[in-house]
N, C-alpha and C. Protein backbone atom coordinates (compact mmCIF):
# COMPACT_ATOMS: atom_id res chain seq x y z
N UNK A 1 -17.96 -12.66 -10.78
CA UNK A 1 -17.17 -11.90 -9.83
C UNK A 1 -15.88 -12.63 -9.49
N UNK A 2 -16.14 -14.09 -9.24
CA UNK A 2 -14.53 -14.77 -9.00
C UNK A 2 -13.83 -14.77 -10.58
N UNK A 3 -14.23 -14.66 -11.82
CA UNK A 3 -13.31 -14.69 -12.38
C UNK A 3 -12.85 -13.43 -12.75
N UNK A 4 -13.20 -12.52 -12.20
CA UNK A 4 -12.69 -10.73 -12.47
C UNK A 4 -11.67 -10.94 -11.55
N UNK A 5 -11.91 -11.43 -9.79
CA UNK A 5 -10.70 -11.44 -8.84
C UNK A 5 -9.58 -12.15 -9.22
N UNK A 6 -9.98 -13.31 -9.81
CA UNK A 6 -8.77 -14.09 -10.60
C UNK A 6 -7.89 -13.46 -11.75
N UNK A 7 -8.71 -12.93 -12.25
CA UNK A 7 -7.84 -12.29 -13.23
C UNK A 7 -7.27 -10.93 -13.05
N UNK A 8 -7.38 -10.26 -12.31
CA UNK A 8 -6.85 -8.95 -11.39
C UNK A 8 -6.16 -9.20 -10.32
N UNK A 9 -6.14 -10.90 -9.08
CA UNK A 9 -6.43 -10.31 -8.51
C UNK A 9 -4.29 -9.91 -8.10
N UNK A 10 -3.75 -10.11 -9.04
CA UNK A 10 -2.26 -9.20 -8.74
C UNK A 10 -2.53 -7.74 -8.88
N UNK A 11 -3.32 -7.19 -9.50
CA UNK A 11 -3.52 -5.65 -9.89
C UNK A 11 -4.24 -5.10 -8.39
N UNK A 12 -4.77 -6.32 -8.12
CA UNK A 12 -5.75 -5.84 -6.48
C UNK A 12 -4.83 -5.75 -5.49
N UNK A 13 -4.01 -6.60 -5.18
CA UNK A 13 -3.06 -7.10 -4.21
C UNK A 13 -1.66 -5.88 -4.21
N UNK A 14 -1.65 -5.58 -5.38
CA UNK A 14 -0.49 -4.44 -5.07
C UNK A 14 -0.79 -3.04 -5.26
N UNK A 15 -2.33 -2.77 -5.67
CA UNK A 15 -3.31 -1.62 -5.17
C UNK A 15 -3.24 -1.61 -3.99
N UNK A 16 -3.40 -2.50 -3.18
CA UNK A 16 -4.28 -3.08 -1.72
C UNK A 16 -2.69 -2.44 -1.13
N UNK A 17 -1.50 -3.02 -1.90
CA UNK A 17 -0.18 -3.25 -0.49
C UNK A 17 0.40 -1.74 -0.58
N UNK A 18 -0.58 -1.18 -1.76
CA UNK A 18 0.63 0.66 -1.77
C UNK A 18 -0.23 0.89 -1.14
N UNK A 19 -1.70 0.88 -0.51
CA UNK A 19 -2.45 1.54 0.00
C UNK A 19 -2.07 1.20 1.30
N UNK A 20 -2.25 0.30 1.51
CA UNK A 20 -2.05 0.12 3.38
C UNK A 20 -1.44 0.85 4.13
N UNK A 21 -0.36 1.70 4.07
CA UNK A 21 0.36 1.97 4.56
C UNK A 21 -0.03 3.30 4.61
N UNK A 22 -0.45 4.12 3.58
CA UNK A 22 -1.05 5.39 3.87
C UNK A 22 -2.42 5.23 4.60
N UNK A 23 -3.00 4.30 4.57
CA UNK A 23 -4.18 4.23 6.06
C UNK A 23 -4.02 4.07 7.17
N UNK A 24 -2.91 3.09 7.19
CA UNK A 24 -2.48 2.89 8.22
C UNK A 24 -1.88 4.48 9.05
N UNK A 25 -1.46 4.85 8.41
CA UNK A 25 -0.46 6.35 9.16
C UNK A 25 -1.91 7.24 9.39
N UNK A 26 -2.81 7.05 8.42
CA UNK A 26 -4.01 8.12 8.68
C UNK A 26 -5.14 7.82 9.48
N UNK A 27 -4.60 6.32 10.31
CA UNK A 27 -5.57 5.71 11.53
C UNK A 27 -4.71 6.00 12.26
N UNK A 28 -3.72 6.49 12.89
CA UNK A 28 -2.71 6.62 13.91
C UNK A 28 -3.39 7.56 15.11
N UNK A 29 -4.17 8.04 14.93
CA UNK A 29 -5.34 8.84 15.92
C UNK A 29 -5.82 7.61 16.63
N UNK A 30 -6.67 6.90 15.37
CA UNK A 30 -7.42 5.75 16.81
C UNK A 30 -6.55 4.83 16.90
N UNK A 31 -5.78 4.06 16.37
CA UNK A 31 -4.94 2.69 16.94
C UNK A 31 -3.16 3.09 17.26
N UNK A 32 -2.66 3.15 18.13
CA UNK A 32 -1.64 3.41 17.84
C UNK A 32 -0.21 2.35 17.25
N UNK A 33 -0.79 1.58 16.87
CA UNK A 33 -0.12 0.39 16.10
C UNK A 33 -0.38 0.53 15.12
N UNK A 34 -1.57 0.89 14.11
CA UNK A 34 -1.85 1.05 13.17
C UNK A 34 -1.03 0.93 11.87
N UNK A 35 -0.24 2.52 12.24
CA UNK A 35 0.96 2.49 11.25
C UNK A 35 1.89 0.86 10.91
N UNK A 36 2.29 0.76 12.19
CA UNK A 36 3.23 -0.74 12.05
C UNK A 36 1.96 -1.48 11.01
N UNK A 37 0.85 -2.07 11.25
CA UNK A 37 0.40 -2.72 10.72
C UNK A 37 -0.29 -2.21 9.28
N UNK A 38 -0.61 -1.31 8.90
CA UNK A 38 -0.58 -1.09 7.62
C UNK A 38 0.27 -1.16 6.88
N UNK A 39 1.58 -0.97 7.23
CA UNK A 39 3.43 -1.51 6.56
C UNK A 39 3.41 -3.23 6.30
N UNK A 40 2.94 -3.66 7.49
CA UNK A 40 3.28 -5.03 7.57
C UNK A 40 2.14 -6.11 6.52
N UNK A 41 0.58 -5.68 6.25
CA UNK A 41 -0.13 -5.82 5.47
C UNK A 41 0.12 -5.20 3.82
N UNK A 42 0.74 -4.36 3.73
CA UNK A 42 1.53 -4.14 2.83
C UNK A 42 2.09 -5.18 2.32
N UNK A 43 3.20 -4.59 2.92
CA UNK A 43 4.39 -6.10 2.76
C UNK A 43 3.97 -7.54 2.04
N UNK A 44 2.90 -7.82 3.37
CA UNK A 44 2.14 -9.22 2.65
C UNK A 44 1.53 -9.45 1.64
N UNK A 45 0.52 -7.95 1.37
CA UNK A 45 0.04 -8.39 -0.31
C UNK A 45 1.36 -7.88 -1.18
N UNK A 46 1.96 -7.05 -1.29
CA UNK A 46 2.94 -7.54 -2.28
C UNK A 46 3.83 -8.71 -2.29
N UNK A 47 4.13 -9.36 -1.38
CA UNK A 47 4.61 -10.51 -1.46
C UNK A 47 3.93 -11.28 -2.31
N UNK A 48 2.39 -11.63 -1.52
CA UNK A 48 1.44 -12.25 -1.98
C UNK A 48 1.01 -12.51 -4.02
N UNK A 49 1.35 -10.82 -4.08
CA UNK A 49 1.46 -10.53 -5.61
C UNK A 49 2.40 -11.14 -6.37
N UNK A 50 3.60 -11.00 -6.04
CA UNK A 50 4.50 -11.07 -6.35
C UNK A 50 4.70 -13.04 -6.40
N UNK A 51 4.44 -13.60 -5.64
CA UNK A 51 4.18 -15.56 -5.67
C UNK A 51 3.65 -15.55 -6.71
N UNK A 52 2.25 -14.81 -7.27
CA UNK A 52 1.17 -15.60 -7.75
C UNK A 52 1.86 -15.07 -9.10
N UNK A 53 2.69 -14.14 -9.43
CA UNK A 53 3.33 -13.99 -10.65
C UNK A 53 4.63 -14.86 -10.87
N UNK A 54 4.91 -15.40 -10.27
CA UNK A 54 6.04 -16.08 -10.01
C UNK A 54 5.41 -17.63 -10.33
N UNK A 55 4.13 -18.31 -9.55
CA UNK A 55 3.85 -18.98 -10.12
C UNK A 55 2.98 -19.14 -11.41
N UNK A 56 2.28 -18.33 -11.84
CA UNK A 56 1.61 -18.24 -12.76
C UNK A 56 2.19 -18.87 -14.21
N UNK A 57 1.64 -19.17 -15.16
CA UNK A 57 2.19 -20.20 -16.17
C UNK A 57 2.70 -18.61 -17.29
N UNK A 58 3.25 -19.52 -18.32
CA UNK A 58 4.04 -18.24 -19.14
C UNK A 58 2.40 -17.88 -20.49
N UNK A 59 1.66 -18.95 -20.45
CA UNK A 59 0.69 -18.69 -21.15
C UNK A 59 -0.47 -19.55 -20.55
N UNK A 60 -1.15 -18.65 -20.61
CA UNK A 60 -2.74 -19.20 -19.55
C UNK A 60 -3.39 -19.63 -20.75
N UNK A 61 -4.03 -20.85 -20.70
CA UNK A 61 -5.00 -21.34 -21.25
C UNK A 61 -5.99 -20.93 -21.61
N UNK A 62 -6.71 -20.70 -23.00
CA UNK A 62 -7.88 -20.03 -23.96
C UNK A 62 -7.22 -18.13 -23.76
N UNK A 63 -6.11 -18.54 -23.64
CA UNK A 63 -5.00 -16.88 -24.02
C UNK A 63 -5.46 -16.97 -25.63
């Protein structure tokens, strides 16, 4: 299981950051911050995505 998250887990992280934001707007009934914070968790996993491709090597080992 950790080496499926490792090897996805940029495909997870910018699944995860387009999603947030449409939950966030579709929790706006119960939290009324919600919205803000499904944008802002967003934000962070694509960031987040976006580092780990940035650091990642140009060829991974037993490639």
């Amino acid at each position: 299981m950790a080496e499926f998250i490792k090897k996805r887990s940029v495909v997870l992280l910018t699944l995860f950051g387009l999603a947030c934001p449409f939950i966030g707007m579709a929790l706006i009934d119960f939290y009324y911050y919600s919205s803000l914070i499904g944008w802002i968790a967003g934000f962070i996993s694509i960031v987040s995505a976006y580092i780990i491709v940035v650091r990642r090597p140009e060829t991974e080992p037993g490639a």
